[in-house]
N, C-alpha and C. Protein backbone atom coordinates (compact mmCIF):
# COMPACT_ATOMS: atom_id res chain seq x y z
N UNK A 1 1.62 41.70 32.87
CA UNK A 1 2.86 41.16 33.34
C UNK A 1 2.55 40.02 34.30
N UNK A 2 3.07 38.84 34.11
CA UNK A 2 3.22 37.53 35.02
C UNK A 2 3.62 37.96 36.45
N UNK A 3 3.21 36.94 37.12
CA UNK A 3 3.65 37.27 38.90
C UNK A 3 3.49 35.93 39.64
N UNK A 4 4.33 35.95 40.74
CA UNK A 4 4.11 34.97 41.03
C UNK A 4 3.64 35.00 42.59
N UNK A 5 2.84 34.75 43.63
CA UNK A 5 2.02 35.30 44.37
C UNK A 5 2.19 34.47 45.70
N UNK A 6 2.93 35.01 46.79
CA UNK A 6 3.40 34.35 47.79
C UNK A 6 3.05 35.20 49.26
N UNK A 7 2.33 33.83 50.28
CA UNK A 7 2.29 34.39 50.90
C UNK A 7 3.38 35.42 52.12
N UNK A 8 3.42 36.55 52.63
CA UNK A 8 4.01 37.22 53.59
C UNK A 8 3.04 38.00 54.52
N UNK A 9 3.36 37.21 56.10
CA UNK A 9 2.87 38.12 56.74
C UNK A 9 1.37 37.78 56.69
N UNK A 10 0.76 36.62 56.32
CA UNK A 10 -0.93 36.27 56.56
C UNK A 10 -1.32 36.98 55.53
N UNK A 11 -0.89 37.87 54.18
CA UNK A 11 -1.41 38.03 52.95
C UNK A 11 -0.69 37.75 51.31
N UNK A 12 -1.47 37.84 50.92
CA UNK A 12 -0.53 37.55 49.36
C UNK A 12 -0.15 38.66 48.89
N UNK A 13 1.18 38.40 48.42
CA UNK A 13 1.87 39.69 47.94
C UNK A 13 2.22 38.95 46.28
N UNK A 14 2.67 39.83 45.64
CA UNK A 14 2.63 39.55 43.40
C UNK A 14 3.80 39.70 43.75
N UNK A 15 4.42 39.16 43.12
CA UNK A 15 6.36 39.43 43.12
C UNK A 15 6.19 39.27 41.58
N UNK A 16 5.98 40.75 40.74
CA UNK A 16 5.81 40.62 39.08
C UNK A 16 7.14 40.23 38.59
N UNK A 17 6.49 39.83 37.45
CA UNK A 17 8.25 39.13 36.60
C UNK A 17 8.25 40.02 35.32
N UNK A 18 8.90 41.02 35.31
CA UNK A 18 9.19 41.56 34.52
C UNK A 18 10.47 41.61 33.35
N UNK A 19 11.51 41.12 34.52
CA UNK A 19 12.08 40.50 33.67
C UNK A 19 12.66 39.15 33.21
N UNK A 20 13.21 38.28 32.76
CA UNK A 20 13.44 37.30 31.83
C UNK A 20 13.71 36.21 32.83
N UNK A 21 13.83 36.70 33.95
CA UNK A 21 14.71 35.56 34.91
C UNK A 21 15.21 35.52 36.29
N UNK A 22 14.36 35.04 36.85
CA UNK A 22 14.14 34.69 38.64
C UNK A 22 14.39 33.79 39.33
N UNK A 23 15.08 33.38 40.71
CA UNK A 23 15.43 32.60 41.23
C UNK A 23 14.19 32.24 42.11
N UNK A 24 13.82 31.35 42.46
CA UNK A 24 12.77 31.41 43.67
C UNK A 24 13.42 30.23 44.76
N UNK A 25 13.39 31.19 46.05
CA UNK A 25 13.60 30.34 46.99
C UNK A 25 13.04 30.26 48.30
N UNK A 26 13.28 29.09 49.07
CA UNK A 26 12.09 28.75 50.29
C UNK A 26 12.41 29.73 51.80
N UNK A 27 11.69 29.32 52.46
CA UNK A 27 11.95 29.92 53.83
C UNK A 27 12.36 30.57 54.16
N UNK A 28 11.38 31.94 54.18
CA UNK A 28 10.37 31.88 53.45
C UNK A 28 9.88 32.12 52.16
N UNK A 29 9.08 31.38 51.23
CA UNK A 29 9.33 31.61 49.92
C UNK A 29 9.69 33.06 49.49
N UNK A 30 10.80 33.36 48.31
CA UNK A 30 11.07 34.64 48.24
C UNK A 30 11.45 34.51 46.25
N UNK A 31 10.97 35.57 45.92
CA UNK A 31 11.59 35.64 44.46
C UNK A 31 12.74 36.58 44.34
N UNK A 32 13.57 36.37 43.65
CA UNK A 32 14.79 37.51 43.35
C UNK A 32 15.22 37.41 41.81
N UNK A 33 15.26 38.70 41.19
CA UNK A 33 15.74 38.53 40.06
C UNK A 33 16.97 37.83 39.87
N UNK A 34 17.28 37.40 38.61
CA UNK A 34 18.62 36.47 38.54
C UNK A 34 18.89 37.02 37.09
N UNK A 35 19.00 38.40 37.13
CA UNK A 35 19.75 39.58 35.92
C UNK A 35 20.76 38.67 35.59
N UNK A 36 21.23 38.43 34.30
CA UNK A 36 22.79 38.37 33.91
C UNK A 36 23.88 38.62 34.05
N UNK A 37 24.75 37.33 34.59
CA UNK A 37 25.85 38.07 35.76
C UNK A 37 27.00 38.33 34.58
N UNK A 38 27.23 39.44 34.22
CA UNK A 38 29.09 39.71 33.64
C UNK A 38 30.25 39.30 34.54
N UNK A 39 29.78 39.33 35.78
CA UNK A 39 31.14 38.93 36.72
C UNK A 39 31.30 37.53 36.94
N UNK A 40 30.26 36.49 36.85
CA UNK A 40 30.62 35.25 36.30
C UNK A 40 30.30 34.63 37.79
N UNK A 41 29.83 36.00 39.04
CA UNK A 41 29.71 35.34 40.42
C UNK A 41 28.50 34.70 40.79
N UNK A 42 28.26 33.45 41.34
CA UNK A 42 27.17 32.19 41.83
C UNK A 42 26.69 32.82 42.90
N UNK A 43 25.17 32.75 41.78
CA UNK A 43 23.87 33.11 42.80
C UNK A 43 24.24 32.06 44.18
N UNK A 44 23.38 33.06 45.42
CA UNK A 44 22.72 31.92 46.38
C UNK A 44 21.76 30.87 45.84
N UNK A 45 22.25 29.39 46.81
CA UNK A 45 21.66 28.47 46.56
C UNK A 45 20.05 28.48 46.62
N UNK A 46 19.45 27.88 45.18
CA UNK A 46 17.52 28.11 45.24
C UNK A 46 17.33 27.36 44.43
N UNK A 47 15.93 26.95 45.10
CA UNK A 47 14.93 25.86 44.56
C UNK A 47 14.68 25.73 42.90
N UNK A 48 14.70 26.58 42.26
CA UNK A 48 14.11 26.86 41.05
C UNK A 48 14.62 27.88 39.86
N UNK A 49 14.37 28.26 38.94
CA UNK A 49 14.49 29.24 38.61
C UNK A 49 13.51 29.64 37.24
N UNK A 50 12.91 30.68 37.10
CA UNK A 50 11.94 31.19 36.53
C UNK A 50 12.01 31.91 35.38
N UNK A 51 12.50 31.19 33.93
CA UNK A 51 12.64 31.91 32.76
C UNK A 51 11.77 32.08 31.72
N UNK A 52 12.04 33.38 31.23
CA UNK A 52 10.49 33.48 30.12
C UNK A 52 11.01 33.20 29.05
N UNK A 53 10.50 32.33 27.59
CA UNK A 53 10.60 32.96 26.56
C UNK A 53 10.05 33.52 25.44
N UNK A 54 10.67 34.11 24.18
CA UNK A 54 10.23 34.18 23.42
C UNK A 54 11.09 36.15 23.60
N UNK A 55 10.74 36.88 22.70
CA UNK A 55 11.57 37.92 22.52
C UNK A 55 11.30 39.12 23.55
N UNK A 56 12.16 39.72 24.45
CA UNK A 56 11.41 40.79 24.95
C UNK A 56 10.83 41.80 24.57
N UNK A 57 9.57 41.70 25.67
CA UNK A 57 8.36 42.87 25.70
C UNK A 57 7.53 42.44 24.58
N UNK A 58 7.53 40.68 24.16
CA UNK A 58 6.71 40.05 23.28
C UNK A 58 5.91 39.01 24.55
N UNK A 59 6.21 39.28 25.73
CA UNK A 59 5.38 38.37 27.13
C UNK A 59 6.60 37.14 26.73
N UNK A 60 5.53 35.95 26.25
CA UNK A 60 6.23 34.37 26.28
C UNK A 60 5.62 33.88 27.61
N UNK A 61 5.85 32.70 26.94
CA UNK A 61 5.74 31.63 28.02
C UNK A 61 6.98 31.56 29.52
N UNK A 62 5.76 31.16 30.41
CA UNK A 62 7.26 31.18 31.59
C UNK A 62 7.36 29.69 31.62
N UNK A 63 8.62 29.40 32.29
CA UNK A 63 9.58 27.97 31.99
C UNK A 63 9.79 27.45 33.51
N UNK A 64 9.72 27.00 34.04
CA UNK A 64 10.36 26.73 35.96
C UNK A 64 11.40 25.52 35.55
N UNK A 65 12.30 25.95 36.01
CA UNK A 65 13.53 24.85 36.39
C UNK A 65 13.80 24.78 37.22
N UNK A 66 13.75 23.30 37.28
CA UNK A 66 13.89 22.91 38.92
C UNK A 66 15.24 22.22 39.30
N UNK A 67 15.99 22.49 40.45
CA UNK A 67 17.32 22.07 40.69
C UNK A 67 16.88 21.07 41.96
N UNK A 68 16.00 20.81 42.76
CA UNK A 68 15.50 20.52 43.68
C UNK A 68 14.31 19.47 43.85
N UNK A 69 14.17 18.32 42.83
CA UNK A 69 13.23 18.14 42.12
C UNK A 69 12.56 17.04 43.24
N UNK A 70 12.83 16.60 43.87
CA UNK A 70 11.84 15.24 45.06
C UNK A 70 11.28 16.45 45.80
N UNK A 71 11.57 17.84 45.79
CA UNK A 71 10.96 18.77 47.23
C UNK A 71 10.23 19.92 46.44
N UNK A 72 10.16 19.66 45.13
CA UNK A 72 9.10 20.76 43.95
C UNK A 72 8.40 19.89 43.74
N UNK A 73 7.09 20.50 43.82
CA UNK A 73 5.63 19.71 42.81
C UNK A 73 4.66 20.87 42.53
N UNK A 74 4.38 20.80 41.22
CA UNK A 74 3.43 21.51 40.94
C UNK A 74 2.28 21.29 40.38
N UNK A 75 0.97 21.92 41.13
CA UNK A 75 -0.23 21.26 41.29
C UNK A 75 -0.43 19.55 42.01
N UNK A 76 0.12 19.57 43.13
CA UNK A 76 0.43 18.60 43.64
C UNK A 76 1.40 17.48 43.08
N UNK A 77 1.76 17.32 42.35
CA UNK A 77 2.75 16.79 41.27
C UNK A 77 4.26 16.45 41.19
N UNK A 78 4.70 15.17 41.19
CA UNK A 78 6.36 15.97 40.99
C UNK A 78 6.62 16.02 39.67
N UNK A 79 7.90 16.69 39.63
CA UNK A 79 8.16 16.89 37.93
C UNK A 79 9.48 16.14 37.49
N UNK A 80 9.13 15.33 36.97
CA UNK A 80 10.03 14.08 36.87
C UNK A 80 11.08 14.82 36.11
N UNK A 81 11.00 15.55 34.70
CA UNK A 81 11.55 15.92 34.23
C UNK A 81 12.94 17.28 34.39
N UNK A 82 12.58 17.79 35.87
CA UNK A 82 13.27 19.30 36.07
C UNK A 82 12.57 20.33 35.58
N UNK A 83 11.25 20.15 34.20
CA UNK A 83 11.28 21.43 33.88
C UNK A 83 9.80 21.64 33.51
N UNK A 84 9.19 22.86 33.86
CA UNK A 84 7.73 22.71 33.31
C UNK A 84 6.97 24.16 33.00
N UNK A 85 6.01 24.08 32.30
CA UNK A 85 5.94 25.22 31.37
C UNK A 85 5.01 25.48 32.12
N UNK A 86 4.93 26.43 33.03
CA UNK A 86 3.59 27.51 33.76
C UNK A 86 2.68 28.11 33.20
N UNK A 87 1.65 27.61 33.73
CA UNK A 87 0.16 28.20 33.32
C UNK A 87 -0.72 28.96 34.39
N UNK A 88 -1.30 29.61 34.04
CA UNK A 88 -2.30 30.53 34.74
C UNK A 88 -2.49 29.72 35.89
N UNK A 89 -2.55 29.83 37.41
CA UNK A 89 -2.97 29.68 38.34
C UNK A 89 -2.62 28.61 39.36
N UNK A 90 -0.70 28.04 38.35
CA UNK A 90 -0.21 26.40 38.63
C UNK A 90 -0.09 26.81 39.97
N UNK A 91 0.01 25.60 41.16
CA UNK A 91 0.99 26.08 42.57
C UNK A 91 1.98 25.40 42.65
N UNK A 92 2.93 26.10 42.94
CA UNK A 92 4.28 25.94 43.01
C UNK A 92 4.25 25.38 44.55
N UNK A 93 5.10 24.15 44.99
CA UNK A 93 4.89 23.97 46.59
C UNK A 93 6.55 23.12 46.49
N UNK A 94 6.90 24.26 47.52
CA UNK A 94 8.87 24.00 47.91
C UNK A 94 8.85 23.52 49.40
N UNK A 95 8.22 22.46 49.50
CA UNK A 95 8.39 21.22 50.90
C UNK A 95 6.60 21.86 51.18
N UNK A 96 6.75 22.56 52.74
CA UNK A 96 5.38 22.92 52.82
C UNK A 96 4.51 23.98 52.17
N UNK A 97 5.85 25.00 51.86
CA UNK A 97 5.16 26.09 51.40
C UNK A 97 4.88 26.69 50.37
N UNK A 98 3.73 27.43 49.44
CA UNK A 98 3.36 26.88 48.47
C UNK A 98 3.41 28.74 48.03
N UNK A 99 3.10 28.94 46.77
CA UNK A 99 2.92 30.24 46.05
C UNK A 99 2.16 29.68 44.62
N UNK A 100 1.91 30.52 44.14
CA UNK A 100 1.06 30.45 42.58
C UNK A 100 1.87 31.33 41.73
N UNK A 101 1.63 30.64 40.30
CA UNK A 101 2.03 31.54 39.23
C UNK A 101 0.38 32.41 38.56
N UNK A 102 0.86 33.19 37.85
CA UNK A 102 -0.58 34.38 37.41
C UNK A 102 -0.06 34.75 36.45
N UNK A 103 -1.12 34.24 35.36
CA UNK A 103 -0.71 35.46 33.67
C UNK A 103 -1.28 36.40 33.86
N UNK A 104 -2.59 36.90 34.80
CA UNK A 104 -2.57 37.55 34.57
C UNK A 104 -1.95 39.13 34.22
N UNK A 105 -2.71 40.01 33.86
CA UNK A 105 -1.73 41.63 33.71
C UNK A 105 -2.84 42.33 34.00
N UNK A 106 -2.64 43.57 34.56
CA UNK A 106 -3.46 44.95 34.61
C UNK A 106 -3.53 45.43 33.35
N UNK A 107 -5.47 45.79 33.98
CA UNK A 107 -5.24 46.67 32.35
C UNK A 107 -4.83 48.17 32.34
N UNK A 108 -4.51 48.34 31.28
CA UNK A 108 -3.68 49.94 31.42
C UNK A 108 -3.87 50.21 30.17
N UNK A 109 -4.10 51.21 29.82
CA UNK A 109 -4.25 52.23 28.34
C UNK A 109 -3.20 51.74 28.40
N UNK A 110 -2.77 51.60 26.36
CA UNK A 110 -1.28 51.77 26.10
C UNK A 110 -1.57 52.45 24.44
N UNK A 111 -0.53 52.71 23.87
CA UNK A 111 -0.36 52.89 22.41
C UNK A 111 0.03 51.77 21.75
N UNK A 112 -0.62 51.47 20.55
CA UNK A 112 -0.84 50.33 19.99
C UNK A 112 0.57 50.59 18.94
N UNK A 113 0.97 49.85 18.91
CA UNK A 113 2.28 49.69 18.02
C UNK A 113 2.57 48.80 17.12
N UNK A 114 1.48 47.92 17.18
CA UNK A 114 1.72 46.59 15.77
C UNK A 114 1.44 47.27 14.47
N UNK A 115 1.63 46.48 13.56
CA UNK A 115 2.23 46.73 12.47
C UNK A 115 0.37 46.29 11.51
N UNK A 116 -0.01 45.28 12.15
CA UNK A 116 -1.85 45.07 11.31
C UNK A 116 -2.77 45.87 12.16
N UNK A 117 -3.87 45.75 11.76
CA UNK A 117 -4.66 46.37 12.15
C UNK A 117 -5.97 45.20 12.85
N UNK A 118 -5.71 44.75 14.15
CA UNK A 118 -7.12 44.08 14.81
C UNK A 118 -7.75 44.96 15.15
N UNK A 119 -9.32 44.16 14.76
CA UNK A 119 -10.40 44.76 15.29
C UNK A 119 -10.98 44.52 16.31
N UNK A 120 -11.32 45.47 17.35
CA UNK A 120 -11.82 45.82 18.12
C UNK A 120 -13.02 45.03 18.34
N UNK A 121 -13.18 44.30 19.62
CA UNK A 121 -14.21 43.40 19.61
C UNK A 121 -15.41 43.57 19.77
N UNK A 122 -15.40 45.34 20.51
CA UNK A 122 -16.79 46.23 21.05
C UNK A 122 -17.27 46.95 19.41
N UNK A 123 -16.60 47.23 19.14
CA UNK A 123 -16.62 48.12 17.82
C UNK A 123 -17.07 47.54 16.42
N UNK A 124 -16.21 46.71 16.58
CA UNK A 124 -15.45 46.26 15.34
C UNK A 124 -14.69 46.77 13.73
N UNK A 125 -14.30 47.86 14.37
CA UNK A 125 -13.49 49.15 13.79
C UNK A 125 -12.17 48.66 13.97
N UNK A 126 -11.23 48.71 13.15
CA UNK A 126 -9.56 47.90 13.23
C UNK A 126 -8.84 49.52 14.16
N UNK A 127 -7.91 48.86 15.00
CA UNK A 127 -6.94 49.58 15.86
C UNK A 127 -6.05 49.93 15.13
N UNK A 128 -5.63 51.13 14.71
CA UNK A 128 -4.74 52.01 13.90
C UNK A 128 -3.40 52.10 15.09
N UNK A 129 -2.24 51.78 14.20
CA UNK A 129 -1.18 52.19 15.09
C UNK A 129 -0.92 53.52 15.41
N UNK A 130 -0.72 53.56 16.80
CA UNK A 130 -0.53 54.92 17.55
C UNK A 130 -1.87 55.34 18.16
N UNK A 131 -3.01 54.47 17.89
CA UNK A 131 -4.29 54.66 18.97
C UNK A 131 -4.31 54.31 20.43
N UNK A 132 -4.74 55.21 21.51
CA UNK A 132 -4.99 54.34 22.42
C UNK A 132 -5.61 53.29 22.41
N UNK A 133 -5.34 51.97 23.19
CA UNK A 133 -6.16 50.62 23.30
C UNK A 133 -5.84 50.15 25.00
N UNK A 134 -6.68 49.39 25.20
CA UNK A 134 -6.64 48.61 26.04
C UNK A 134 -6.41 46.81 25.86
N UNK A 135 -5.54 46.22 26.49
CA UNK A 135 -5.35 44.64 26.01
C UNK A 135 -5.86 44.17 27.22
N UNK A 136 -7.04 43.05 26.95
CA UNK A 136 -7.40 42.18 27.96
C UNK A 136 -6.75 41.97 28.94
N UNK A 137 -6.49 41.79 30.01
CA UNK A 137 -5.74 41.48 31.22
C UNK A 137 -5.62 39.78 31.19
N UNK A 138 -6.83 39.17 31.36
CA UNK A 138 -7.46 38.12 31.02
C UNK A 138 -6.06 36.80 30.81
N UNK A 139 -5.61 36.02 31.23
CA UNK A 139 -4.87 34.96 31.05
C UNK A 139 -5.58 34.01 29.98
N UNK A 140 -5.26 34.16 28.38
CA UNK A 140 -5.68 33.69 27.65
C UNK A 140 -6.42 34.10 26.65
N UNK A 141 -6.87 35.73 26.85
CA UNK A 141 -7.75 36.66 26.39
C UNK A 141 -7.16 37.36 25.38
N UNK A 142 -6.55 38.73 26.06
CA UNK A 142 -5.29 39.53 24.83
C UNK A 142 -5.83 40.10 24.27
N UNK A 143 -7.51 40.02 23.69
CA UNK A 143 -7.83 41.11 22.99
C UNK A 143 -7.79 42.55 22.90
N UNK A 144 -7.77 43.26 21.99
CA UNK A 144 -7.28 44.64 22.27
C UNK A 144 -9.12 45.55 21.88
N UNK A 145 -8.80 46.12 22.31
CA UNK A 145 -10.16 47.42 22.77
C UNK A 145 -9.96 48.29 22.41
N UNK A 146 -10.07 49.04 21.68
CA UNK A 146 -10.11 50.58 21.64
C UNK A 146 -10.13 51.80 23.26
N UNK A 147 -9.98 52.41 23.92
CA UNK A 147 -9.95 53.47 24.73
C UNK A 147 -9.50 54.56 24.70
N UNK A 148 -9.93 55.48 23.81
CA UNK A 148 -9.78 56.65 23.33
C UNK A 148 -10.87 57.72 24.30
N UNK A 149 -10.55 58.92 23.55
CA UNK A 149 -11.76 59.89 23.93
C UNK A 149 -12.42 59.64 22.37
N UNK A 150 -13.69 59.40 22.91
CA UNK A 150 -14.80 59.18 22.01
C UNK A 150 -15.04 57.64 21.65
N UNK A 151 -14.00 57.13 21.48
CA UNK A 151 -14.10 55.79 21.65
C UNK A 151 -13.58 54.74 22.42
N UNK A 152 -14.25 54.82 23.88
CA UNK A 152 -14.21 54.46 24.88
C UNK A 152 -14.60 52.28 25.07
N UNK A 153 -14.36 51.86 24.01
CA UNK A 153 -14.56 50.43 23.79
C UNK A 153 -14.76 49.32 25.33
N UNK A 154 -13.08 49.67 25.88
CA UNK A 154 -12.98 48.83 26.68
C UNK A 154 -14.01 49.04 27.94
N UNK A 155 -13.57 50.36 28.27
CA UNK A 155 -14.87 50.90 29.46
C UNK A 155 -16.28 50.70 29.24
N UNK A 156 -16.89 50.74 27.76
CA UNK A 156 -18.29 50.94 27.91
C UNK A 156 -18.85 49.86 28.25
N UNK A 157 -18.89 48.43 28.80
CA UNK A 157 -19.61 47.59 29.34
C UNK A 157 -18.92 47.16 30.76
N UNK A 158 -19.54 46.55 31.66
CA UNK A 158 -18.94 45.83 32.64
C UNK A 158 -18.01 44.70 31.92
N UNK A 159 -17.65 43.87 31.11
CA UNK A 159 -16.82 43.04 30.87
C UNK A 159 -16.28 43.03 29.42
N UNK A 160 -15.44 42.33 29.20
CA UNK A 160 -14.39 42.29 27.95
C UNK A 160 -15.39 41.74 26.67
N UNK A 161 -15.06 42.08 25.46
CA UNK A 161 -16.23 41.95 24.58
C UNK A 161 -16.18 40.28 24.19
N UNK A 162 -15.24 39.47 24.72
CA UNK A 162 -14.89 38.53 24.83
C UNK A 162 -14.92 37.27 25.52
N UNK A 163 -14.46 37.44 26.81
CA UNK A 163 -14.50 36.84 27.55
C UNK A 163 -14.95 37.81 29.21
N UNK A 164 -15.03 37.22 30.13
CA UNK A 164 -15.62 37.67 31.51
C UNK A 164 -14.57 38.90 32.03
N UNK A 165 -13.62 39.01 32.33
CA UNK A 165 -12.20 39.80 32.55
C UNK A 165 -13.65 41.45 33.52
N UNK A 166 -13.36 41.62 33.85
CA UNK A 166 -13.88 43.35 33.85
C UNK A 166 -13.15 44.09 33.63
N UNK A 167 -13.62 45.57 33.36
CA UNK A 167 -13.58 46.37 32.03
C UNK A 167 -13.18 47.83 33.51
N UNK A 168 -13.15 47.45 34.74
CA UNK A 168 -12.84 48.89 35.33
C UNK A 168 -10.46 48.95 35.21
N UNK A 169 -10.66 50.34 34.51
CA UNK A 169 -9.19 50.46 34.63
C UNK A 169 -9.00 50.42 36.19
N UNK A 170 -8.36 50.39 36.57
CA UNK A 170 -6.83 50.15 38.03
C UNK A 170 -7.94 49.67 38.47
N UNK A 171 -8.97 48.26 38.35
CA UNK A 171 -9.66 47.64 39.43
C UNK A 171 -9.06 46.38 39.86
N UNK A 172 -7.56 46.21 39.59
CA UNK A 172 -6.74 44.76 39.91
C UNK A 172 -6.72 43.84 39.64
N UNK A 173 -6.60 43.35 40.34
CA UNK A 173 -6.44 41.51 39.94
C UNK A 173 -7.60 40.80 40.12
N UNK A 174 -8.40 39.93 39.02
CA UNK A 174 -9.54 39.23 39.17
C UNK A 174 -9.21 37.93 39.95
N UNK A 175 -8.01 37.55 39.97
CA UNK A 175 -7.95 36.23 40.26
C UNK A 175 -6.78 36.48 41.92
N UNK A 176 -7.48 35.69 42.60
CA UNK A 176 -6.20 35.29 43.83
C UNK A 176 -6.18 34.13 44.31
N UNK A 177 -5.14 33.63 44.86
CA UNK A 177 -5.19 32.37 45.66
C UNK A 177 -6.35 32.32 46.68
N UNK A 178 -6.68 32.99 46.89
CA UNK A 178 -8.19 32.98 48.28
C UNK A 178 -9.04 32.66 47.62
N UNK A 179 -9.36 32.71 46.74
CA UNK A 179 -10.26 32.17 45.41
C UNK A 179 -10.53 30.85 45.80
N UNK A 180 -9.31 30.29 45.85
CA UNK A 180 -9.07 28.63 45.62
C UNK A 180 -10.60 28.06 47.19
């Protein structure tokens, strides 16, 4: 799940985007969902707003729209246009203060539910629907792993059979703004 990573309080906190559509606003930067109003009543006034697409619980691309556009730049940048398609690690900066977007996701066992069968990059045995797997965390990665009992794919090396990502379940986030 996407997040977008702002400081509070002298640390970074993930404000995950789970769902479809977020307002983000300054001072101090803050995210708030922006659910679908039936009552037809106007959000508080904000800098931006943060939509995904493509179908839910299929991820998608996230979208930033900007209402505020001489006092948004991203990656030092302004965005001439109002609107720009977020990538792994852009910074978002609303006058002084700045936050990051993150594809990344935790990895987490899940049950595999597609309809083909990919193979497993440790293995190379195809993922049967209704197996446990693990999906890369990795911003750009996605591969899926096997993590079963007995066939433990994703766990058995320090890293993704793929790319760098590491392979410990609940070991967090590889990437942070302190990085930078």
């Amino acid at each position: 799940m996407a997040q977008v990573l702002y400081e509070q309080d002298g640390s970074w906190v993930a404000g995950r985007l789970s769902g479809r559509r977020y307002e983000l606003h300054r001072g101090p930067i803050e995210l708030r969902s922006a659910a679908t109003r039936d009552t037809g009543a106007a959000s508080a006034p904000h800098d931006a707003t943060l939509v995904r697409g493509g179908a839910p619980g299929a991820g998608g691309a996230w979208i930033l729209l900007l209402h505020t556009h001489g006092a948004v730049r991203i990656n030092g940048e302004p965005v001439p246009t109002g609107i720009w398609a977020l990538r792994h690690r852009d910074e978002i900066r609303l006058d002084d203060e700045r936050c990051f977007f993150s594809a990344e996701r935790e990895a987490v066992v899940e049950t595999y539910r597609g309809t083909d069968e990919p193979r497993c990059p440790r293995c190379a045995v195809a993922i049967q629907q209704g197996e446990e797997c693990v999906r890369c965390p990795a911003a750009g990665c996605g591969v899926l792993h096997h993590q079963r009992a007995g066939r433990e794919c994703w766990t058995h090396t320090p890293k993704c059979g793929l790319c760098d990502q590491r392979t410990e379940l609940g070991a967090g986030w590889s990437w942070s703004p302190e990085d930078l």
